[in-house]
C-alpha atoms as a PDB file:
ATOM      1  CA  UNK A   1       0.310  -3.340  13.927  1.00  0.00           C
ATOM      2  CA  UNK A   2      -3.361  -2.659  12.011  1.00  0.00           C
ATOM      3  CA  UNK A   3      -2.675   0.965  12.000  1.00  0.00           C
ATOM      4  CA  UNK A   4       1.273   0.860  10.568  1.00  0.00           C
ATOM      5  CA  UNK A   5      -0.301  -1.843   8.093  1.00  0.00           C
ATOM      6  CA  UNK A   6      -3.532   0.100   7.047  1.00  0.00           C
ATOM      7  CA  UNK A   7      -1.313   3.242   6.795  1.00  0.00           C
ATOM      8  CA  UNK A   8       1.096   1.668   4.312  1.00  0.00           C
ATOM      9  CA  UNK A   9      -1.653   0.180   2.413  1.00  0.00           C
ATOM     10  CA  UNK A  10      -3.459   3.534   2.152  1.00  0.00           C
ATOM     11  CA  UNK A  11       0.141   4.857   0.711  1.00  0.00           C
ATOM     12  CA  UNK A  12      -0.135   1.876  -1.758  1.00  0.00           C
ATOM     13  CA  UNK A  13      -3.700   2.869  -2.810  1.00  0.00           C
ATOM     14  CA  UNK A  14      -2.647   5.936  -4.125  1.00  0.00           C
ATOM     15  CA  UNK A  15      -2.970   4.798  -7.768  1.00  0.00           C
ATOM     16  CA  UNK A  16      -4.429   7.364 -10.136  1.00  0.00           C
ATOM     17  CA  UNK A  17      -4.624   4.715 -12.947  1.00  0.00           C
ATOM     18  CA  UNK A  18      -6.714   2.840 -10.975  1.00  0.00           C
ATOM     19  CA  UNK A  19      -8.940   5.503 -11.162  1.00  0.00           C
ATOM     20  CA  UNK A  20      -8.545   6.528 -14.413  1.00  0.00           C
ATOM     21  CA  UNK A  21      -8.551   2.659 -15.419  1.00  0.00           C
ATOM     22  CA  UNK A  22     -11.801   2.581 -13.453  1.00  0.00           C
ATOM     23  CA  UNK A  23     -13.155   5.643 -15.273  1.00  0.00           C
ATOM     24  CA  UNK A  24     -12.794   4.769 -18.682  1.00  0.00           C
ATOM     25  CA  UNK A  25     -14.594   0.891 -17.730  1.00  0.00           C
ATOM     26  CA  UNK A  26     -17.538   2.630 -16.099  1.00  0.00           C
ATOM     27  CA  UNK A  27     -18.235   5.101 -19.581  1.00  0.00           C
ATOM     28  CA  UNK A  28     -18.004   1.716 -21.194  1.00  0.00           C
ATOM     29  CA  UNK A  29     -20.730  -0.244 -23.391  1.00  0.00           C
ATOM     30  CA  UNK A  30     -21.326  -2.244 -20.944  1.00  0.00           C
ATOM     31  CA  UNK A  31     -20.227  -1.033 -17.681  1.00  0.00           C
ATOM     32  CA  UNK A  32     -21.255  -3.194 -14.735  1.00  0.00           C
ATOM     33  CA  UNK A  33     -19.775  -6.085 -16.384  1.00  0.00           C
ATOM     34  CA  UNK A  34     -16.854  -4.627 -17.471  1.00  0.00           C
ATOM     35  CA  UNK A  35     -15.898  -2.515 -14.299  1.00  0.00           C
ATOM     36  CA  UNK A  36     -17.000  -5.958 -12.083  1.00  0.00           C
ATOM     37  CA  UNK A  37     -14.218  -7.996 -13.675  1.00  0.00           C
ATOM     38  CA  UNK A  38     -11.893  -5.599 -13.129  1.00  0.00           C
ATOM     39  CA  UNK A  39     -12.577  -5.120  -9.532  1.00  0.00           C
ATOM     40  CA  UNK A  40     -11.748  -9.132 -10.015  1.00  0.00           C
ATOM     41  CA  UNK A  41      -8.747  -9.297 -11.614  1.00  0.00           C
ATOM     42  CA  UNK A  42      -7.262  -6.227  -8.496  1.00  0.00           C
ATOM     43  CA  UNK A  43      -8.405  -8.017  -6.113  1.00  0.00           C
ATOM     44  CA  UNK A  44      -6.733 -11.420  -7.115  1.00  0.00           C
ATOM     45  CA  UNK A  45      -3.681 -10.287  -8.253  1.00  0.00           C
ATOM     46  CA  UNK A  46      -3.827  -8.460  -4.595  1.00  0.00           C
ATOM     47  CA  UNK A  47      -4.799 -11.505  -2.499  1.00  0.00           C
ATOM     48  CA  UNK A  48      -2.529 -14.300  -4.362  1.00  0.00           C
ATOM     49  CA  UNK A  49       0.576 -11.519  -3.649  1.00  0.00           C
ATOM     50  CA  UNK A  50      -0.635 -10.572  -0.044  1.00  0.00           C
ATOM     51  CA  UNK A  51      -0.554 -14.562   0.644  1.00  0.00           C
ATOM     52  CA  UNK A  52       2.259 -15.460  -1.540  1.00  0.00           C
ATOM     53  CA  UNK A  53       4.267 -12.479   0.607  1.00  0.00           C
ATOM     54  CA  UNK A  54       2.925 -13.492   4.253  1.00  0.00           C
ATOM     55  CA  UNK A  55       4.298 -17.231   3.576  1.00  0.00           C
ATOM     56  CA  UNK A  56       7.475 -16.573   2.404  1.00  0.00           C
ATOM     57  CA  UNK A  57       8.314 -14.094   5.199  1.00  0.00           C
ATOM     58  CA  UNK A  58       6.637 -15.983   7.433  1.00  0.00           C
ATOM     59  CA  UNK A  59       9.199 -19.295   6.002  1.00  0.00           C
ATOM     60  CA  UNK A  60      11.515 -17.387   6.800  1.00  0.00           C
ATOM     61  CA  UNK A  61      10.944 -16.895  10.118  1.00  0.00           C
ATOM     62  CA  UNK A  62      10.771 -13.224  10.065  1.00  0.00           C
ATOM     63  CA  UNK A  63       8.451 -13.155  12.588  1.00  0.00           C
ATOM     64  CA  UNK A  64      10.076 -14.477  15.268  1.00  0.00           C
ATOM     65  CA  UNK A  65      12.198 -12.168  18.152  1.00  0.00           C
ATOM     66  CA  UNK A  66      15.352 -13.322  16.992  1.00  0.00           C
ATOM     67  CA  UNK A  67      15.117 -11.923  13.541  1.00  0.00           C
ATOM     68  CA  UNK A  68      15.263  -8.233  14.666  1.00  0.00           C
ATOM     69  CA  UNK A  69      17.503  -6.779  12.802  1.00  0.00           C
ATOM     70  CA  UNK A  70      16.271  -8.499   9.044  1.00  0.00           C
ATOM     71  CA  UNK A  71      13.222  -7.862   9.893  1.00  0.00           C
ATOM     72  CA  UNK A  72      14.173  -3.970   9.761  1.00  0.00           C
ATOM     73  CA  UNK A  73      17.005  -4.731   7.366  1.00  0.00           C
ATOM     74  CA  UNK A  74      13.800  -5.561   4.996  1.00  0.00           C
ATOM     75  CA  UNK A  75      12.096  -2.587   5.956  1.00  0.00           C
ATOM     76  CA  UNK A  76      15.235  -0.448   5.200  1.00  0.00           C
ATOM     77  CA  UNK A  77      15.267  -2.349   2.035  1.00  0.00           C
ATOM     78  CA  UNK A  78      12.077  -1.979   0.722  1.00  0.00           C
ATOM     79  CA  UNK A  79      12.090   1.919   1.951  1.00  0.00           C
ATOM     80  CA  UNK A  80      15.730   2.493  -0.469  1.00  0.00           C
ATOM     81  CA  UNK A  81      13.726   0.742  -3.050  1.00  0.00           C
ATOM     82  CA  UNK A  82      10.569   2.859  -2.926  1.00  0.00           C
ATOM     83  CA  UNK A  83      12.869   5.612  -2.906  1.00  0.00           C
ATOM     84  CA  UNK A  84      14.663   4.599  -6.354  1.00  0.00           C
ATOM     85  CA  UNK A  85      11.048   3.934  -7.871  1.00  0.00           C
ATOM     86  CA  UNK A  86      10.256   7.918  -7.379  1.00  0.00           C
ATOM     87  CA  UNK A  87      13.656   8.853  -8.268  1.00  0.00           C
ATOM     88  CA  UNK A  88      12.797   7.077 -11.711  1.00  0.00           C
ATOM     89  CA  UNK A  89       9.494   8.149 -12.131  1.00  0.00           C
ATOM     90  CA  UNK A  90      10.446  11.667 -11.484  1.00  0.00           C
ATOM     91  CA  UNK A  91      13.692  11.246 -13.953  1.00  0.00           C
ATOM     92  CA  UNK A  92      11.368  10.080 -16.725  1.00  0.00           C
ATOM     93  CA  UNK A  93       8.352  13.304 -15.992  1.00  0.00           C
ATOM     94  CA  UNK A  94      11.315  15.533 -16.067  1.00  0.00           C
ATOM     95  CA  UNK A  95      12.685  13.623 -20.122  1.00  0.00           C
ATOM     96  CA  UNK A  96       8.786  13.812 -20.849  1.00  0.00           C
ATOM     97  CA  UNK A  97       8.440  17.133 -22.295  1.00  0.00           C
ATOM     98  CA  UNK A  98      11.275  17.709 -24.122  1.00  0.00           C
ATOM     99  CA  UNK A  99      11.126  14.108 -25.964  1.00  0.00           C
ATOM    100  CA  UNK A 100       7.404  15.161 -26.678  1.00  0.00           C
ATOM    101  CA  UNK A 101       8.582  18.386 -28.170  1.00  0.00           C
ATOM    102  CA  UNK A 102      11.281  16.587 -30.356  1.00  0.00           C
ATOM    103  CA  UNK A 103       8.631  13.689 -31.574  1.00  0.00           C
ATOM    104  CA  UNK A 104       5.812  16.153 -31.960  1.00  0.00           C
ATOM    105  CA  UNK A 105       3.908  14.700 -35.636  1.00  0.00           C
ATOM    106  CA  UNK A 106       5.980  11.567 -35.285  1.00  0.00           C
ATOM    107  CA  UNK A 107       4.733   8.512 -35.781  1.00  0.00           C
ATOM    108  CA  UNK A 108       6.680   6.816 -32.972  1.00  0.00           C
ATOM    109  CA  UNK A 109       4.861   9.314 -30.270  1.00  0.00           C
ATOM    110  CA  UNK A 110       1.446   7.968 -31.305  1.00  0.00           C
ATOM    111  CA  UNK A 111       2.410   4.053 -30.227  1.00  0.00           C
ATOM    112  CA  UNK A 112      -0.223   3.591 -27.083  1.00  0.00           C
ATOM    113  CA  UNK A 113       0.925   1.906 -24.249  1.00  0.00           C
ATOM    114  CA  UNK A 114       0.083  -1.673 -22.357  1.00  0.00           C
ATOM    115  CA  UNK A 115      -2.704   0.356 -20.922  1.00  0.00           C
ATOM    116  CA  UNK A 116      -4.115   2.203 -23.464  1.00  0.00           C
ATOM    117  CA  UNK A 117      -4.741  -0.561 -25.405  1.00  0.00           C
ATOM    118  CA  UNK A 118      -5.999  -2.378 -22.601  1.00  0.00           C
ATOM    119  CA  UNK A 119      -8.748   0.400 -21.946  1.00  0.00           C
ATOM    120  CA  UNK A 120      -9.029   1.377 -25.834  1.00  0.00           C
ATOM    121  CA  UNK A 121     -11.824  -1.360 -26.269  1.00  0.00           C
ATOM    122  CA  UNK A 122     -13.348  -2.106 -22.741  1.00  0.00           C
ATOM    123  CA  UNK A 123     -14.314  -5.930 -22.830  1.00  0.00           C
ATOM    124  CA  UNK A 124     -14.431  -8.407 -19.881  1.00  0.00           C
ATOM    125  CA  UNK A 125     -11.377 -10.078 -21.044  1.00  0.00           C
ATOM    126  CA  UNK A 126      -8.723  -6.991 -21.455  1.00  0.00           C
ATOM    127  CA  UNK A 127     -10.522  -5.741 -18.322  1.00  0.00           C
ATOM    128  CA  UNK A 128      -9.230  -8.478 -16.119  1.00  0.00           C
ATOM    129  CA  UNK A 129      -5.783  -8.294 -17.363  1.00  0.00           C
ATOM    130  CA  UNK A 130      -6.114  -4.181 -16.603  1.00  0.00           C
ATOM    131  CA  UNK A 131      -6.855  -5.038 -13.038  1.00  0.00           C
ATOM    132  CA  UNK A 132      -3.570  -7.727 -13.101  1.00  0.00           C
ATOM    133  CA  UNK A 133      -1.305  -5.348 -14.498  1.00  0.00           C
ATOM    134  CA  UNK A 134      -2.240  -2.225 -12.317  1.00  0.00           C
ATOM    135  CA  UNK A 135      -1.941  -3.664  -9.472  1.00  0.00           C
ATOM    136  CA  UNK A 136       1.162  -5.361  -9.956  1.00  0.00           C
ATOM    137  CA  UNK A 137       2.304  -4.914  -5.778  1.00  0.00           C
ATOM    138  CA  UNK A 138       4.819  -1.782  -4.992  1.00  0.00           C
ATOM    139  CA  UNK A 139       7.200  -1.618  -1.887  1.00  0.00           C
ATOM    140  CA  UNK A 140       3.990   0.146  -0.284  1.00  0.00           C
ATOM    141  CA  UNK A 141       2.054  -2.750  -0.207  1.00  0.00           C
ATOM    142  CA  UNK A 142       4.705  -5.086   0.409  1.00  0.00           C
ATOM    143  CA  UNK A 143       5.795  -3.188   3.381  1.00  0.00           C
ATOM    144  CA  UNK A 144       2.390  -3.085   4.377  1.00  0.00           C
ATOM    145  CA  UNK A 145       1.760  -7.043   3.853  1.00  0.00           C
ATOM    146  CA  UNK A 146       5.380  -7.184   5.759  1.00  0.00           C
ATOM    147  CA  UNK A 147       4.292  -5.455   9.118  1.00  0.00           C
ATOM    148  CA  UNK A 148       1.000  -8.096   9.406  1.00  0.00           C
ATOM    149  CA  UNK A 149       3.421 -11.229   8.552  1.00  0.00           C
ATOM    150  CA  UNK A 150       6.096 -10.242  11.361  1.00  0.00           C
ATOM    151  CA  UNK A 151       3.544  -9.224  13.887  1.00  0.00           C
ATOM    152  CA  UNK A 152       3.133 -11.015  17.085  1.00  0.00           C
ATOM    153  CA  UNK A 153      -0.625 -11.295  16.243  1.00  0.00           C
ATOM    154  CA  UNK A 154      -2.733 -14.822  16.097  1.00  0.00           C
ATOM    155  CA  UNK A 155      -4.146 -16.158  13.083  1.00  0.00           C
ATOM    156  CA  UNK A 156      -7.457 -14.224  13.626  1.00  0.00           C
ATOM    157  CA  UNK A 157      -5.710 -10.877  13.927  1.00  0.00           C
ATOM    158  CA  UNK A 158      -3.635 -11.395  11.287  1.00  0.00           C
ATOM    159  CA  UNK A 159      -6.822 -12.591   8.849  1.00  0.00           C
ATOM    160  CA  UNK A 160      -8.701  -9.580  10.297  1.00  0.00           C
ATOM    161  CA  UNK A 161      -5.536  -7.285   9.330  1.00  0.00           C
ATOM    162  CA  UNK A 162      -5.513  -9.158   5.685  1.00  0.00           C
ATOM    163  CA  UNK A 163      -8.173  -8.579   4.839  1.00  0.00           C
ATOM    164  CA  UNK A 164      -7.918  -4.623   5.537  1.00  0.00           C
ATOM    165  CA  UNK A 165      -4.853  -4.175   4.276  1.00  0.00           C
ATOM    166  CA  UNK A 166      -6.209  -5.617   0.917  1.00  0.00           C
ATOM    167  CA  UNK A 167      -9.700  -3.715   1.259  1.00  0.00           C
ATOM    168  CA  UNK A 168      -7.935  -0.588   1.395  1.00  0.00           C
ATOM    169  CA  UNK A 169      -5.210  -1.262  -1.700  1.00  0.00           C
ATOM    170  CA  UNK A 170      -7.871  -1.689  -4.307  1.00  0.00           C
ATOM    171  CA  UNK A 171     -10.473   1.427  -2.509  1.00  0.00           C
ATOM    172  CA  UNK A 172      -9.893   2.899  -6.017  1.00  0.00           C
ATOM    173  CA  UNK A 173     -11.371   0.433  -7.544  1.00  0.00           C
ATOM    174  CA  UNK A 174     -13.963  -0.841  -5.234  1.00  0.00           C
ATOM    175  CA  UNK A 175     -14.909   2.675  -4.365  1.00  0.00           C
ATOM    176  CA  UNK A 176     -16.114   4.026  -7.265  1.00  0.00           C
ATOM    177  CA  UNK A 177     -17.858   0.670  -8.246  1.00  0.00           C
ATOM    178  CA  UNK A 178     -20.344   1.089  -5.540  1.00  0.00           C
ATOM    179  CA  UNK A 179     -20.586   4.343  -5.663  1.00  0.00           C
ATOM    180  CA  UNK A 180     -22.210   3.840  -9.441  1.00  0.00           C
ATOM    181  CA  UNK A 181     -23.870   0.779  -8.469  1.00  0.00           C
ATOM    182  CA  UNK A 182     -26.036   3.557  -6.593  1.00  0.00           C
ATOM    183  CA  UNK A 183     -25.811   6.284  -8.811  1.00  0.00           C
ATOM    184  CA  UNK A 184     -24.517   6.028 -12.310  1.00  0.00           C
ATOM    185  CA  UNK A 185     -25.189   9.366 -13.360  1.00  0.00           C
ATOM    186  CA  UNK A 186     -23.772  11.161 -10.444  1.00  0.00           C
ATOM    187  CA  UNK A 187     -20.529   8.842 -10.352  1.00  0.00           C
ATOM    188  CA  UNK A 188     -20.326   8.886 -13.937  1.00  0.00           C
ATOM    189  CA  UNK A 189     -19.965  13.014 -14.211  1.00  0.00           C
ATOM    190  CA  UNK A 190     -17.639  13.060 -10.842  1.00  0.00           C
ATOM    191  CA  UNK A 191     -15.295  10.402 -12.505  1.00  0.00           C
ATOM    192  CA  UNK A 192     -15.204  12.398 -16.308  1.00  0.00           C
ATOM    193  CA  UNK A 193     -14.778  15.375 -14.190  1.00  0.00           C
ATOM    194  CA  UNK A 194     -11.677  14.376 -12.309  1.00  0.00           C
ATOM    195  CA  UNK A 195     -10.099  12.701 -15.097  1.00  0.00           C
ATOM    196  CA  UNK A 196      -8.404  16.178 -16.572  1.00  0.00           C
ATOM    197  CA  UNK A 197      -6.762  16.399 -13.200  1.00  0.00           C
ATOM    198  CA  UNK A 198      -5.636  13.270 -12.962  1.00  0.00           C
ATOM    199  CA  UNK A 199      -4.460  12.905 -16.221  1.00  0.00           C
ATOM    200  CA  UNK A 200      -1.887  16.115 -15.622  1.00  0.00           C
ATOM    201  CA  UNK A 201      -1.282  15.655 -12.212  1.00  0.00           C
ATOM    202  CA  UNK A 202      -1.922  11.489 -11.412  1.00  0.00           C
ATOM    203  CA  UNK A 203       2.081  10.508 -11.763  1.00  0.00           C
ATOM    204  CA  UNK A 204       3.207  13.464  -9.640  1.00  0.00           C
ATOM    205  CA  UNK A 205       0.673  12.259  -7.016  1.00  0.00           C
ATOM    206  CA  UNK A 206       1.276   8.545  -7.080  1.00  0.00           C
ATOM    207  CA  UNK A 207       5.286   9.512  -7.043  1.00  0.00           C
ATOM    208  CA  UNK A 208       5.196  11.620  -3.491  1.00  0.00           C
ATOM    209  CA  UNK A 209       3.425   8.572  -2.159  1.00  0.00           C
ATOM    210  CA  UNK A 210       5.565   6.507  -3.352  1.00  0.00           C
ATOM    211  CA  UNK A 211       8.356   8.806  -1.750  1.00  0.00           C
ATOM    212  CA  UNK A 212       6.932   9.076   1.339  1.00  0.00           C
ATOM    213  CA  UNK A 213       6.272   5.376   1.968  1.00  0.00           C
ATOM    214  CA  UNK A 214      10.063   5.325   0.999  1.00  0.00           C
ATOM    215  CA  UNK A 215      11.125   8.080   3.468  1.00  0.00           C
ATOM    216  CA  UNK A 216       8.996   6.137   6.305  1.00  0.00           C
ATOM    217  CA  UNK A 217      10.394   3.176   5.580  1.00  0.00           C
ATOM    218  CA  UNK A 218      13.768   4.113   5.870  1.00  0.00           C
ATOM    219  CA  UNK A 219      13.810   6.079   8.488  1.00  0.00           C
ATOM    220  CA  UNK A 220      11.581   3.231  10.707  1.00  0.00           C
ATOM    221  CA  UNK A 221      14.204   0.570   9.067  1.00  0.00           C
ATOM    222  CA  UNK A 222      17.367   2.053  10.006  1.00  0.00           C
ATOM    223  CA  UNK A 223      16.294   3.518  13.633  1.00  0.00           C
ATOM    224  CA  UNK A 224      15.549   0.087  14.576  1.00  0.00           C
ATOM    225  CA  UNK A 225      18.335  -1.479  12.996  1.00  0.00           C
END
């Protein structure tokens, strides 16, 4: 059960604007602040969805033997639905390019995003609503949150696989934190360093987790079915 959990939430974790989220906080005015309520906002929006998720499958009774087949039936679910997200994020990197060549100088191409202007001036406030809004849960996490809450596991195991599951969803964010809370400069150059890549390549990497969560989750859904 911990492994299948802490593998789905690793899958989950795989959030480049996280990083990049994280990134532009830490080159901030005021960094530790900044950054620290960020790492807040994650990690509530993670806990109250991790708990709000384990009760209502667990009020369902998911968890007991009879409910074999929805507890897969779920699983298929949220594996078709993972699946749909790439399809769409792939559908919209593949419209990118040419709607960028066709609005090139255009007024309407230069509107930022939620994010951008979230991150364009880095204060506690907008930070904590940053850490809300990117970690909004994904059928990763869910599943992940869905194999603890429909485990035969007491409440000590399942507290102890809780709190991993969430740990490792927000590494991205807690991560890096540390790692500047030891060395600023170090983490600092690493972090402006990586952004290029990220920047170019972040959605196609978030996308083939995404897929592959999906692909698991299907194929683990409907052989147990």
């Amino acid at each position: 059960m911990l492994a299948q959990a802490a593998g789905f939430a690793l899958l989950a974790a795989v959030s480049p604007a996280a990083l990049l989220v994280m990134a532009v906080f830490l080159g901030s005015d005021n960094p530790r602040r900044v950054a620290m309520v960020y790492f807040v906002g994650a990690v509530l929006m993670t806990l109250v969805m991790a708990v709000t998720v384990l009760l209502v499958l667990r009020s369902t009774g998911l968890n007991q033997p009879r409910q074999h087949a929805p507890r897969y039936g779920l699983r298929l679910g949220l594996g078709i639905l993972a699946l749909g997200v790439a399809a769409v994020l792939i559908a919209r990197a593949r419209r990118a390019v040419p709607v960028a060549e066709r609005t090139a100088g255009a007024d309407a191409a230069s509107k930022p995003g939620m994010m951008s202007r979230l991150t364009a001036r880095p204060r506690p406030v907008t930070a904590f609503l940053a850490g809300l809004l990117v970690f909004t849960p994904s059928p990763s996490f869910i599943a992940a949150v869905q194999v603890v809450a429909t485990a035969k596991a007491d409440v000590e195991a399942t507290v102890l696989a809780m709190v991993i599951v969430i740990a490792l969803t927000v590494v991205l964010v807690w991560l890096p934190l540390i790692a500047y809370l030891a060395a600023p400069a170090a983490t600092t150059r690493v972090l402006r360093n990586a952004n290029g890549w990220l920047v170019v390549h972040g959605r196609a990497v978030a996308t083939c987790a995404l897929a592959v969560a999906g692909v698991i989750l299907v194929v683990n859904g409907a052989l147990n079915l």
